[in-house]
N, C-alpha and C. Protein backbone atom coordinates (compact mmCIF):
# COMPACT_ATOMS: atom_id res chain seq x y z
N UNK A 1 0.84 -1.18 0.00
CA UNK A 1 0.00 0.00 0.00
C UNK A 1 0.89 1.24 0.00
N UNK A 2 0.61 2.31 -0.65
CA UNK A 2 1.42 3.00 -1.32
C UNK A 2 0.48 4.89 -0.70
N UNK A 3 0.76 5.41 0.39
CA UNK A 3 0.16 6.61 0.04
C UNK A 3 0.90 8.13 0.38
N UNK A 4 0.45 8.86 0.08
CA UNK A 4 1.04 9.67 0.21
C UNK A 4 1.84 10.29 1.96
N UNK A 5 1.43 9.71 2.45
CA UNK A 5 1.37 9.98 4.01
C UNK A 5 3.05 9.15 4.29
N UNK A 6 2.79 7.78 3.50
CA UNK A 6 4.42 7.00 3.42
C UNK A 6 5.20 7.57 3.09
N UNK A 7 5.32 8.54 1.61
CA UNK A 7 6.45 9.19 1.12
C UNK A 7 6.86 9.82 2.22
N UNK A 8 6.01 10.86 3.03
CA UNK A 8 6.13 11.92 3.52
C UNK A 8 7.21 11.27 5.07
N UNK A 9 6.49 10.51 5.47
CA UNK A 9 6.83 9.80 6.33
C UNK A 9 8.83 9.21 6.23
N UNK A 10 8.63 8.62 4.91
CA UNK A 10 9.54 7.90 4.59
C UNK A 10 11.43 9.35 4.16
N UNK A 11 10.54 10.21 3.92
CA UNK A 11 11.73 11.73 3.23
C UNK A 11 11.75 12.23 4.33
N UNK A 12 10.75 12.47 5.32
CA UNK A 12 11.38 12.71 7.06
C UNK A 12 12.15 11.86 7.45
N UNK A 13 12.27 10.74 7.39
CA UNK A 13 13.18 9.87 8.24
C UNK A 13 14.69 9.97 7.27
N UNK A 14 14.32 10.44 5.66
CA UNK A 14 15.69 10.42 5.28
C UNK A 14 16.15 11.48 5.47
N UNK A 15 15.52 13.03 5.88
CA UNK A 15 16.06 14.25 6.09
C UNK A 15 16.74 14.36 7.72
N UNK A 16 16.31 13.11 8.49
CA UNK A 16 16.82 12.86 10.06
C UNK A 16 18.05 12.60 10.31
N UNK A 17 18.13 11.13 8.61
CA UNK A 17 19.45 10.43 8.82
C UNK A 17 20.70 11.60 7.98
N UNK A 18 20.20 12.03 7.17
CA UNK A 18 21.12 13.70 6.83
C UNK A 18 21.14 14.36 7.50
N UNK A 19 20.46 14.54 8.18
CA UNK A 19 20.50 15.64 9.98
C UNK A 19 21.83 14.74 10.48
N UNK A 20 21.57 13.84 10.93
CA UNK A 20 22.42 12.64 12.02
C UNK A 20 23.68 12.33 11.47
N UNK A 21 23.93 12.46 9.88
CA UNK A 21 24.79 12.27 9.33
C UNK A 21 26.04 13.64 9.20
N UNK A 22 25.30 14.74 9.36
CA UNK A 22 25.93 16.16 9.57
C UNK A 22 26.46 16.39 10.92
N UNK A 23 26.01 16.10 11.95
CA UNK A 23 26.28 16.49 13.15
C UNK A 23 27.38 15.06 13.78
N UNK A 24 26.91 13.61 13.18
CA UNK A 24 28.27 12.87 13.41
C UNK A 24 29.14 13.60 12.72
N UNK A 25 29.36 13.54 11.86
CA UNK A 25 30.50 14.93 11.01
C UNK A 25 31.51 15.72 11.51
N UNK A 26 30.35 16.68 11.85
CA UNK A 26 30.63 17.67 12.31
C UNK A 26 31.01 17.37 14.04
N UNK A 27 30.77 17.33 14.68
CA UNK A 27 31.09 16.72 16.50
C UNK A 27 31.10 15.68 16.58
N UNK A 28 30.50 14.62 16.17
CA UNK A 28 30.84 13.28 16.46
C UNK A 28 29.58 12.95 17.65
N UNK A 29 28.64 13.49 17.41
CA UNK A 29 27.42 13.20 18.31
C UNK A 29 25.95 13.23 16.80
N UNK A 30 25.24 12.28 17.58
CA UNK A 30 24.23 12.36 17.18
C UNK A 30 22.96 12.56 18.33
N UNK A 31 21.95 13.64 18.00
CA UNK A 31 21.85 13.87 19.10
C UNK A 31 20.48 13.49 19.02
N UNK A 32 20.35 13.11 20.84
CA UNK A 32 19.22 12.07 21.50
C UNK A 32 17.67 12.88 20.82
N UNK A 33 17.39 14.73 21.14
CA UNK A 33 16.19 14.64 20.52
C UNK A 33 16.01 13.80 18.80
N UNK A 34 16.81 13.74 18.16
CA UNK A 34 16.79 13.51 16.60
C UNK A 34 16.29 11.67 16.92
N UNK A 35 16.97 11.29 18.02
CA UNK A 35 16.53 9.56 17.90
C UNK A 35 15.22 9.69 18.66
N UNK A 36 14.98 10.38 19.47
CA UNK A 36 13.77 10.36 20.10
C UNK A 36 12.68 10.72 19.03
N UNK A 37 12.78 11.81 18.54
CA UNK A 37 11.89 11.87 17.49
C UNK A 37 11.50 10.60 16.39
N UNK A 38 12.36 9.63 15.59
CA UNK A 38 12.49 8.99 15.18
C UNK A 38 11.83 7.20 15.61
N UNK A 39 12.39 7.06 17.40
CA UNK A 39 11.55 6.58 17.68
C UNK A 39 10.04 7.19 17.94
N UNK A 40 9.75 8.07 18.46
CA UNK A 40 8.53 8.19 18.27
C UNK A 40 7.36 8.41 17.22
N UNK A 41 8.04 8.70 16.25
CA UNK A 41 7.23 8.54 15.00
C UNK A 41 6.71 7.17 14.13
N UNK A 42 7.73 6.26 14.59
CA UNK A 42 7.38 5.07 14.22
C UNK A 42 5.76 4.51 14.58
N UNK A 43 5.04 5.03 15.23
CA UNK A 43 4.01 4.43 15.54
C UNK A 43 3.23 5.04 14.22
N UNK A 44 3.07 5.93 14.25
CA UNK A 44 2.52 6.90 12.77
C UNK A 44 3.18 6.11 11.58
N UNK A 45 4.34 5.53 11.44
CA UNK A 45 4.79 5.03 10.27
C UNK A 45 4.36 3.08 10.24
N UNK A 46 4.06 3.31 11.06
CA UNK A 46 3.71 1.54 11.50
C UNK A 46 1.89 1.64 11.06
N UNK A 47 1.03 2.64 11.20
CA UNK A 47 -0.81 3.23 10.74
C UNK A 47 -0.56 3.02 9.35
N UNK A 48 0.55 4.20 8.87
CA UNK A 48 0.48 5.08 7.72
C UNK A 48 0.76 3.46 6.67
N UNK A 49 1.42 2.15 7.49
CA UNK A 49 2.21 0.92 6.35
C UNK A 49 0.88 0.08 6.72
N UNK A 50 0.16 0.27 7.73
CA UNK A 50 -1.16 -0.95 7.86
C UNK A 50 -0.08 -2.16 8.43
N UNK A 51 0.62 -2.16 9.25
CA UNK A 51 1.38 -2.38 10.39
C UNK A 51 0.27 -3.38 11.15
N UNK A 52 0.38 -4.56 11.40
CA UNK A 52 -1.15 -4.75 12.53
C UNK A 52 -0.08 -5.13 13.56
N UNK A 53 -1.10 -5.07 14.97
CA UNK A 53 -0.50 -5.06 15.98
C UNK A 53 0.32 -5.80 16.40
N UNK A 54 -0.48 -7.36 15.68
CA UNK A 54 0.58 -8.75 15.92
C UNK A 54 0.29 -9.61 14.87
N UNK A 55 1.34 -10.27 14.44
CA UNK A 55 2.04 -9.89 14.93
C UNK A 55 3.37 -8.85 14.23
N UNK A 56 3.01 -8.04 13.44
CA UNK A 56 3.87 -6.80 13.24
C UNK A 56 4.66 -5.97 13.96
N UNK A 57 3.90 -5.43 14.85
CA UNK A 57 4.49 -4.28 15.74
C UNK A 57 5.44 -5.44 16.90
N UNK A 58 4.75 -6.14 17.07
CA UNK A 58 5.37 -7.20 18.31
C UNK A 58 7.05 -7.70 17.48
N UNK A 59 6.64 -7.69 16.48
CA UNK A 59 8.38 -7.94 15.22
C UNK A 59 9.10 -7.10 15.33
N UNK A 60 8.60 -5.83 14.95
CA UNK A 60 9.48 -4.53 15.34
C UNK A 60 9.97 -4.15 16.15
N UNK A 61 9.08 -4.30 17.20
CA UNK A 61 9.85 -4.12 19.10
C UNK A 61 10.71 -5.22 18.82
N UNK A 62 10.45 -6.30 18.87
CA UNK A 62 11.84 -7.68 18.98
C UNK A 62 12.82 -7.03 18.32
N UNK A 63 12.91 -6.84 17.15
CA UNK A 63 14.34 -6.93 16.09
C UNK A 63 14.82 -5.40 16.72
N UNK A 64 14.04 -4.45 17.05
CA UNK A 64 14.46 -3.02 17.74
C UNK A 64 15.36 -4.11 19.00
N UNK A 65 14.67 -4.64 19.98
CA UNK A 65 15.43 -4.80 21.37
C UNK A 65 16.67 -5.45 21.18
N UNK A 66 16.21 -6.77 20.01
CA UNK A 66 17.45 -7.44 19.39
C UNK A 66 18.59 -6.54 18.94
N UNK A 67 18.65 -5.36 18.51
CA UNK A 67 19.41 -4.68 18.03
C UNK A 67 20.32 -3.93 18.84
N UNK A 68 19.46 -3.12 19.65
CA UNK A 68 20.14 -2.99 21.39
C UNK A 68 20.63 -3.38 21.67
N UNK A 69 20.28 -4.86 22.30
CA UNK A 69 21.22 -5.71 22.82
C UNK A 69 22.73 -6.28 22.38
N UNK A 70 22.82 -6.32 21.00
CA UNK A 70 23.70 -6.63 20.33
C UNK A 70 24.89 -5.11 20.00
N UNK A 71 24.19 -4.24 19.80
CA UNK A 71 24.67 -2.85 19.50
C UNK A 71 25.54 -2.38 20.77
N UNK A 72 24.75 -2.33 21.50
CA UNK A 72 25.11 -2.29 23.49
C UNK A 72 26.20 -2.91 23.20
N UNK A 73 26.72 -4.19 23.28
CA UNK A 73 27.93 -5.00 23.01
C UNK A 73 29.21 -3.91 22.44
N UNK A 74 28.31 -3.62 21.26
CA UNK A 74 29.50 -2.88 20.18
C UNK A 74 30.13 -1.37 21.01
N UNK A 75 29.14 -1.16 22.03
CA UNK A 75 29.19 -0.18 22.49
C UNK A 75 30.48 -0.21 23.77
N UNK A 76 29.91 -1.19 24.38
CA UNK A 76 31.10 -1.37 25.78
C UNK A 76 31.97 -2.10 25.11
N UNK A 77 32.33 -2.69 24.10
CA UNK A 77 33.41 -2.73 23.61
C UNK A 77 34.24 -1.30 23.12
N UNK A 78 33.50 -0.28 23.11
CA UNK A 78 34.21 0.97 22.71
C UNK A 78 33.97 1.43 20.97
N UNK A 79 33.43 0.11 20.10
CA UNK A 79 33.27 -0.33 18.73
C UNK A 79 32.70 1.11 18.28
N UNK A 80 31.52 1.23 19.26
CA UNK A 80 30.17 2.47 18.64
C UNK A 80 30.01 3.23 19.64
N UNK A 81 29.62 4.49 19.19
CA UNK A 81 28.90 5.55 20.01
C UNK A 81 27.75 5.45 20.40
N UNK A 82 27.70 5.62 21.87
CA UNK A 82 26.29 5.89 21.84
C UNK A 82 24.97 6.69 21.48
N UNK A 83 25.35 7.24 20.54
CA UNK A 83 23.94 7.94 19.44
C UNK A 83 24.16 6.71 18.47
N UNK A 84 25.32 5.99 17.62
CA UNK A 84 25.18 4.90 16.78
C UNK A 84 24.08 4.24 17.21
N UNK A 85 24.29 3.45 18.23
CA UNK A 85 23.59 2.20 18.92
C UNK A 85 21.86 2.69 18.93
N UNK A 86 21.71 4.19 19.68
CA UNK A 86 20.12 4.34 19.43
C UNK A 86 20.08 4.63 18.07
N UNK A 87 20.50 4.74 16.99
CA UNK A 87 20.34 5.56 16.01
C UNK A 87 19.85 4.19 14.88
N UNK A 88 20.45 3.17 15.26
CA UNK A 88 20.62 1.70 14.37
C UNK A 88 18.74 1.27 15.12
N UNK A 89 19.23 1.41 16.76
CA UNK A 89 18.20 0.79 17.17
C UNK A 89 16.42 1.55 16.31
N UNK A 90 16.46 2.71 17.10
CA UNK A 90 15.02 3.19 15.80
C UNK A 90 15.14 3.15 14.62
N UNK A 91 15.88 2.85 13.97
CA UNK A 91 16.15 2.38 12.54
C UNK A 91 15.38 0.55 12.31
N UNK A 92 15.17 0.10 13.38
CA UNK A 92 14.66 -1.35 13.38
C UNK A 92 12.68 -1.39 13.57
N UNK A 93 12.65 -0.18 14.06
CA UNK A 93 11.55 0.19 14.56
C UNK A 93 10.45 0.85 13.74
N UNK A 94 11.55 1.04 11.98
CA UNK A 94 10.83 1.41 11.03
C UNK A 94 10.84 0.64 9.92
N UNK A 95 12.29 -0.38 9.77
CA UNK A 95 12.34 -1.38 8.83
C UNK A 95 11.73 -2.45 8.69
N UNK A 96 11.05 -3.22 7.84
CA UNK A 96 10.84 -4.61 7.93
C UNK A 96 11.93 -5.14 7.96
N UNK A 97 11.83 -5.94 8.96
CA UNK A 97 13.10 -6.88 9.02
C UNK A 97 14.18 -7.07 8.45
N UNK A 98 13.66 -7.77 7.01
CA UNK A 98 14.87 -7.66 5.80
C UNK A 98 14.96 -6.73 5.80
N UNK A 99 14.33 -5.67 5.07
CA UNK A 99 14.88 -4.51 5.23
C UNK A 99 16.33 -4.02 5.96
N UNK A 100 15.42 -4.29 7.31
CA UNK A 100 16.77 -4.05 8.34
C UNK A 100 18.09 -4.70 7.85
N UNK A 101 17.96 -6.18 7.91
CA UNK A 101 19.37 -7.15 7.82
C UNK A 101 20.03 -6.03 6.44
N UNK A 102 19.50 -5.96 5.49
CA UNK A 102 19.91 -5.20 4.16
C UNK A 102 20.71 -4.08 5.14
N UNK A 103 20.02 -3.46 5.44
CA UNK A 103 20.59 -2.37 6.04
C UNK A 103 22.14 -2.40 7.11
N UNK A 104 21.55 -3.78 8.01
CA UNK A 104 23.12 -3.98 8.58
C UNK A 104 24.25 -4.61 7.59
N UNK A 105 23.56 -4.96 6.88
CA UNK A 105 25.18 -5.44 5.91
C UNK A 105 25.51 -4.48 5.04
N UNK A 106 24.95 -3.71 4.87
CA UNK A 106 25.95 -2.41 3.86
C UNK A 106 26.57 -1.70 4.74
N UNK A 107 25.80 -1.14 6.16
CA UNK A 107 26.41 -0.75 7.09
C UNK A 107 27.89 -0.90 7.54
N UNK A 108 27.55 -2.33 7.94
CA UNK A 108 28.88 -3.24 8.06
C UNK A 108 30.17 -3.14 6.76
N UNK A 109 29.91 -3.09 5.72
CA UNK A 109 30.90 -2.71 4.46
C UNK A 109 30.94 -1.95 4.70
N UNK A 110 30.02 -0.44 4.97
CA UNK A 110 30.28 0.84 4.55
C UNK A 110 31.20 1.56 5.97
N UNK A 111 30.68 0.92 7.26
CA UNK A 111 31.71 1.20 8.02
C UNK A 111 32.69 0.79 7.89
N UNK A 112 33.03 -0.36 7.67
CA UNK A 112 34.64 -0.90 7.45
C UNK A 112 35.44 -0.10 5.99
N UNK A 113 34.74 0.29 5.66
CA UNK A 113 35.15 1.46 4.27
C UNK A 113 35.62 2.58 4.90
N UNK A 114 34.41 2.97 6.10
CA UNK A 114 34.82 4.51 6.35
C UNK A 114 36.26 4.41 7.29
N UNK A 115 35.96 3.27 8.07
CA UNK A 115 37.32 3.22 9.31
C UNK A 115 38.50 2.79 8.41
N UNK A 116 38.99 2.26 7.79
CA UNK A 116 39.84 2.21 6.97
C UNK A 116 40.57 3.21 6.37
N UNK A 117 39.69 4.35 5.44
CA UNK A 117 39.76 5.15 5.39
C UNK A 117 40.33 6.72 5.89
N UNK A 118 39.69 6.28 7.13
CA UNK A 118 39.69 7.43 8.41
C UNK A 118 41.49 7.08 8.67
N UNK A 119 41.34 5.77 9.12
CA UNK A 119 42.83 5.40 9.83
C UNK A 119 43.86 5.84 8.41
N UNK A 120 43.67 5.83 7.47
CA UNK A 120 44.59 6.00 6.65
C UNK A 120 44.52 7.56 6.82
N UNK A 121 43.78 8.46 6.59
CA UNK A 121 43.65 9.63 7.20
C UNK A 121 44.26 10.23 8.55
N UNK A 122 43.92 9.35 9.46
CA UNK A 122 44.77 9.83 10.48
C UNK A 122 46.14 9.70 10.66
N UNK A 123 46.74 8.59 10.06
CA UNK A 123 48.06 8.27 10.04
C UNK A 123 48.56 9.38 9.26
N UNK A 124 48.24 9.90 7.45
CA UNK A 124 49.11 10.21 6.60
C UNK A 124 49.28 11.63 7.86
N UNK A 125 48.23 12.38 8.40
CA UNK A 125 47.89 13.66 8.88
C UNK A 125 49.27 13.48 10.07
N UNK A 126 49.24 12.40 10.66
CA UNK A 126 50.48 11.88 11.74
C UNK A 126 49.37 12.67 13.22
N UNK A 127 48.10 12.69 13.30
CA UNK A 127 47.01 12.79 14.28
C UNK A 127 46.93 11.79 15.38
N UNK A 128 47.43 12.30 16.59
CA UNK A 128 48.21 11.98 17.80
C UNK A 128 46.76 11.53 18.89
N UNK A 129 45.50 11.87 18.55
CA UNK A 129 44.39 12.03 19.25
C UNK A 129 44.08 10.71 18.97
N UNK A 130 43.13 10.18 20.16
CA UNK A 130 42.25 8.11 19.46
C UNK A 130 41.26 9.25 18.13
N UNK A 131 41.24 7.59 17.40
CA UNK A 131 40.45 7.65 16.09
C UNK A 131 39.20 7.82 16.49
N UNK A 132 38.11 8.49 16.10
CA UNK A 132 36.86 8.56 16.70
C UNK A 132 36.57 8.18 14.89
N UNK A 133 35.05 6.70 14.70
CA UNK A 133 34.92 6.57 13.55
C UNK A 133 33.80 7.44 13.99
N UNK A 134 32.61 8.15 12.44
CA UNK A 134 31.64 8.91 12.63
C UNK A 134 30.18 7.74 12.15
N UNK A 135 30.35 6.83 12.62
CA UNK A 135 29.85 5.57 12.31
C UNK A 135 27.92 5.47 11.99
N UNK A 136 27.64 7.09 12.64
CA UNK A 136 26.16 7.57 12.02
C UNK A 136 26.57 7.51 9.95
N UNK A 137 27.55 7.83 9.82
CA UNK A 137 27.70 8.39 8.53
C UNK A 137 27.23 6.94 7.60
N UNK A 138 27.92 5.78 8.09
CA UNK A 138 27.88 4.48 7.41
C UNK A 138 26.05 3.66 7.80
N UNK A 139 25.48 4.55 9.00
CA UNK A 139 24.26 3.60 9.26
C UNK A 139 23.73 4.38 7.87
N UNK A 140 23.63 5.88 7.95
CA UNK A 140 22.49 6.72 7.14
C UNK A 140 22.83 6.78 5.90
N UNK A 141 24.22 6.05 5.55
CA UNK A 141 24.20 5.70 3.85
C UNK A 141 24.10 4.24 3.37
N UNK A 142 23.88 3.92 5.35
CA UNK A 142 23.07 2.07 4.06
C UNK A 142 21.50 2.01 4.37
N UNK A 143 21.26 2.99 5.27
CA UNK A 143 19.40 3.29 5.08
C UNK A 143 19.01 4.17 3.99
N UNK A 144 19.09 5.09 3.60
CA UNK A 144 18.93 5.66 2.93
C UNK A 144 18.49 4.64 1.51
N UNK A 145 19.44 4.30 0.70
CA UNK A 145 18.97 3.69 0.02
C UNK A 145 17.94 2.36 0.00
N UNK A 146 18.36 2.16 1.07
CA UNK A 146 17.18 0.53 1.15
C UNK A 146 15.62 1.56 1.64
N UNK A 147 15.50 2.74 2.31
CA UNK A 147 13.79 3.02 2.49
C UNK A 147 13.84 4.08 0.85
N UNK A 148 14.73 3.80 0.08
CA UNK A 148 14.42 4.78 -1.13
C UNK A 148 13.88 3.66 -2.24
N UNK A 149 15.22 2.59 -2.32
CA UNK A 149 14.48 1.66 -2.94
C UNK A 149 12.75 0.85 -3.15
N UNK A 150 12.67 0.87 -1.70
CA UNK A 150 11.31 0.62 -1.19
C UNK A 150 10.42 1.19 -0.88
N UNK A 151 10.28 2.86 -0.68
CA UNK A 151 8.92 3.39 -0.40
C UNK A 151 9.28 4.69 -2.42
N UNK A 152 10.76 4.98 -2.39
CA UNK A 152 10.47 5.65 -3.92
C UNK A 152 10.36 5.37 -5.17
N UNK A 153 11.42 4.01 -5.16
CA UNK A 153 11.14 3.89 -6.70
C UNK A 153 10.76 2.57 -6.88
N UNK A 154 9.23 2.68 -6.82
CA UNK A 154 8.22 1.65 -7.01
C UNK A 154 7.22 2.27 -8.53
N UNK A 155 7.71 0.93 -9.41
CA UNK A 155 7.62 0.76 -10.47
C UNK A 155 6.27 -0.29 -10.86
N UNK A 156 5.43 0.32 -11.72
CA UNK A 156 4.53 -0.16 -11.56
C UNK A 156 3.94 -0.92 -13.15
N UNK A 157 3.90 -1.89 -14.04
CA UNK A 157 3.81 -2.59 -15.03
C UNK A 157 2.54 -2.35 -15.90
């Protein structure tokens, strides 16, 4: 189901992860109102998809807590920031599932692209400070395309 309320829905959440993607950037924070908002809109984006309660929404909370839990990990390991970890987590809270997995495996490339990168950056620079990766940058360029693929360019025969 396809309406206009989704697009709208769907170009807010990509103008959030370009919000989230500027300010990791720029400071290296992503900040809590931007995930709060994000989670809270999901309920409106869960109406606007015909979402039913169960078991749909009951999927979404799981693979959201599942994500936490696992993210949390990445976190006290030092791996991720904590705006990453909420930032992945309401990101589960709007994906279908696959969706999501899609989303953690480009992630996963696209961070190991950016830290690579970075470290080669910090070395040539000879930058004496720990590496901080901006690891919002790699969630909001492997969402981006997977809710574009799927709520924009739907092609119709």
């Amino acid at each position: 189901m396809q309406t206009p309320l989704i697009g709208i829905l769907a170009g807010g959440l990509i103008a959030a992860l370009l919000y989230a993607t500027w300010t990791d950037i720029r400071a290296r924070i992503i900040p809590n109102p931007l995930n709060a908002g994000i989670a809270l809109s999901a309920p409106l984006w869960w109406w606007a998809c015909g979402v039913a309660p169960w078991p749909g929404i009951a999927i979404q909370l799981a693979v959201a807590a599942v994500a936490l839990l696992i993210f949390m990990g990445a976190f006290a390991m030092g791996a991720m920031g904590g705006g990453d970890v909420k930032l992945i987590t309401v990101l589960a809270l709007w994906l279908a599932p696959l969706d999501f997995m899609k989303v953690i495996v480009w992630m996963s490339i696209g961070g190991g692209i950016l830290t690579v990168a970075m470290l080669v950056w910090h070395k040539a620079r000879k930058i004496e400070t720990p590496l901080e990766i901006p690891y919002g940058v790699a969630i909001a360029l492997a969402a981006i395309p997977v809710l574009a693929e799927r709520y924009f360019y739907q092609f119709t025969a």
